[in-house]
Protein backbone atom coordinates (compact mmCIF):
# COMPACT_ATOMS: atom_id res chain seq x y z
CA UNK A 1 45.19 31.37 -25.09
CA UNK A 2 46.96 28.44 -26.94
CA UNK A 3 46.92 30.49 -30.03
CA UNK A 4 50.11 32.54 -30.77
CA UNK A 5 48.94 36.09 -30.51
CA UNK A 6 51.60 38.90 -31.17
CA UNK A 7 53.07 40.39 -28.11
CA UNK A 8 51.94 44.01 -27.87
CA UNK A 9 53.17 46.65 -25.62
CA UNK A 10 50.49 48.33 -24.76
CA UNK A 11 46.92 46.79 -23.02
CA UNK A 12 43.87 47.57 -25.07
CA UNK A 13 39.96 47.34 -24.42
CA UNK A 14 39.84 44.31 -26.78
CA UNK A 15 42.68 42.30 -24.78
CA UNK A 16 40.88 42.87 -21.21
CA UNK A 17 37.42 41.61 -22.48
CA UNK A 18 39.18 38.81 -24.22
CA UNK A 19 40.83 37.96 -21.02
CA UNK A 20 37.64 38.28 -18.92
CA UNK A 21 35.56 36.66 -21.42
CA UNK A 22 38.53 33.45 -20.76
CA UNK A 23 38.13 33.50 -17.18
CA UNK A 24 34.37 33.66 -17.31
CA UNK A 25 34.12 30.66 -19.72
CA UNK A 26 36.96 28.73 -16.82
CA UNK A 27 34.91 29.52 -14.38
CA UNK A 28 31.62 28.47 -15.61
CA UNK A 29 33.46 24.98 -16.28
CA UNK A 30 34.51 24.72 -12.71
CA UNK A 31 30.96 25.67 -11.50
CA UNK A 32 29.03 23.21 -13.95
CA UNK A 33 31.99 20.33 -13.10
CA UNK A 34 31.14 20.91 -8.99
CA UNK A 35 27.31 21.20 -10.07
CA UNK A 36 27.73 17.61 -11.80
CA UNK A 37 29.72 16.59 -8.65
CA UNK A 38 27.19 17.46 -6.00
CA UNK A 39 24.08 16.11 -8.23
CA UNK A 40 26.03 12.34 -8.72
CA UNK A 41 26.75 12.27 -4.74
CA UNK A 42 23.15 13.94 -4.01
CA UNK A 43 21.72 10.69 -5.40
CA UNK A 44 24.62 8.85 -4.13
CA UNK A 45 23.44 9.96 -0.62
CA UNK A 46 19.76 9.39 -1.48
CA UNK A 47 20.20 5.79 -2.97
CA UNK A 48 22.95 4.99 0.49
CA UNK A 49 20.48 6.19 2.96
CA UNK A 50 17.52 4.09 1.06
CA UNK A 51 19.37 0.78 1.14
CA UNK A 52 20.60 1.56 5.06
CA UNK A 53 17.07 1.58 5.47
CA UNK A 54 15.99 -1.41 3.90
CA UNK A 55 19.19 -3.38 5.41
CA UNK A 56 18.01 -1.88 8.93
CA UNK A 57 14.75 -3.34 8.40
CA UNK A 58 14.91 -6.21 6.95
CA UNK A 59 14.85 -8.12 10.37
CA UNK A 60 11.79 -6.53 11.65
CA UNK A 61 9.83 -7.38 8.08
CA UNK A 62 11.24 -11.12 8.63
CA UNK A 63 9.85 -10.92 12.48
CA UNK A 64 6.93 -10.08 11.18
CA UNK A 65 6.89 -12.52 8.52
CA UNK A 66 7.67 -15.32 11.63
CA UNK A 67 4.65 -13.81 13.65
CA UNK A 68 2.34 -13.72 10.41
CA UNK A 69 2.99 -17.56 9.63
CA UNK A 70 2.51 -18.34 13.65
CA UNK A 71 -0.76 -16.99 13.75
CA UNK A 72 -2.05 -18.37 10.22
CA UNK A 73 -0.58 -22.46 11.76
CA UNK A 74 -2.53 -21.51 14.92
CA UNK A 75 -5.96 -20.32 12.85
CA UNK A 76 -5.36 -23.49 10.61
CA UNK A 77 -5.18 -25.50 13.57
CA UNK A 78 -7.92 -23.90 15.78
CA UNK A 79 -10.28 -24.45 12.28
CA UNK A 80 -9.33 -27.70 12.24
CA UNK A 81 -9.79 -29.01 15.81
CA UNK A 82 -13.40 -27.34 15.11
CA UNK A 83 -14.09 -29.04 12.05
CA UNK A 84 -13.29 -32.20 13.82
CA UNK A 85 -15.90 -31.36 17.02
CA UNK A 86 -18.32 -30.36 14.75
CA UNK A 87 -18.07 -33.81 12.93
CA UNK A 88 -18.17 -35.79 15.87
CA UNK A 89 -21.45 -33.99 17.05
CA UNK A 90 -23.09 -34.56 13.76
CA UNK A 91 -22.01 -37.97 13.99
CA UNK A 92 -23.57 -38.33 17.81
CA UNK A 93 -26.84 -36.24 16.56
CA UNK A 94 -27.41 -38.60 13.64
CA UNK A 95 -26.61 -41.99 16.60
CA UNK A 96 -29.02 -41.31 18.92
CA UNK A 97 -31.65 -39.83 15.77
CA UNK A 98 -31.53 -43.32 14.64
């Protein structure tokens, strides 16, 4: 209503819808503003609640990590002190062959 309307003295049928017709374009501004609002913290929430989750696990992944690497130094090992009896009994099979 920034427009300079002439003051009347009497209320008509026009003035009320205008009025309504106001309020009901105010009030679908305020809805659509708070519908805006609650989407932007919706994924606010979503995107917090992802990276407490990561952050919460990031230890466990890196204990597993630890555990992974332990048991691939003992298989390398455990191949390795194989591959070494298995040379030496070639070795003693070929000795007394000869």
């Amino acid at each position: 209503m920034d427009k300079n309307l002439r003051i009347r003295s009497n209320i008509t049928n026009y003035d009320v819808l205008r009025s309504v017709k106001e309020e009901i374009k105010q009030s679908e501004t305020r809805i659509t503003r708070r519908i805006y609002t609650a989407a932007i913290l919706s994924v606010a929430t979503i995107i917090f609640v992802f990276m407490l989750i990561i952050t919460s696990q990031t230890p466990t992944m890196r204990d597993y990590a630890a555990a992974a690497m332990k048991r691939s130094f003992e298989a390398e090992r455990a191949v390795k002190m194989m591959d070494e009896t298995l040379n030496e009994h070639i070795l003693k099979q070929s000795e007394s062959s000869q």
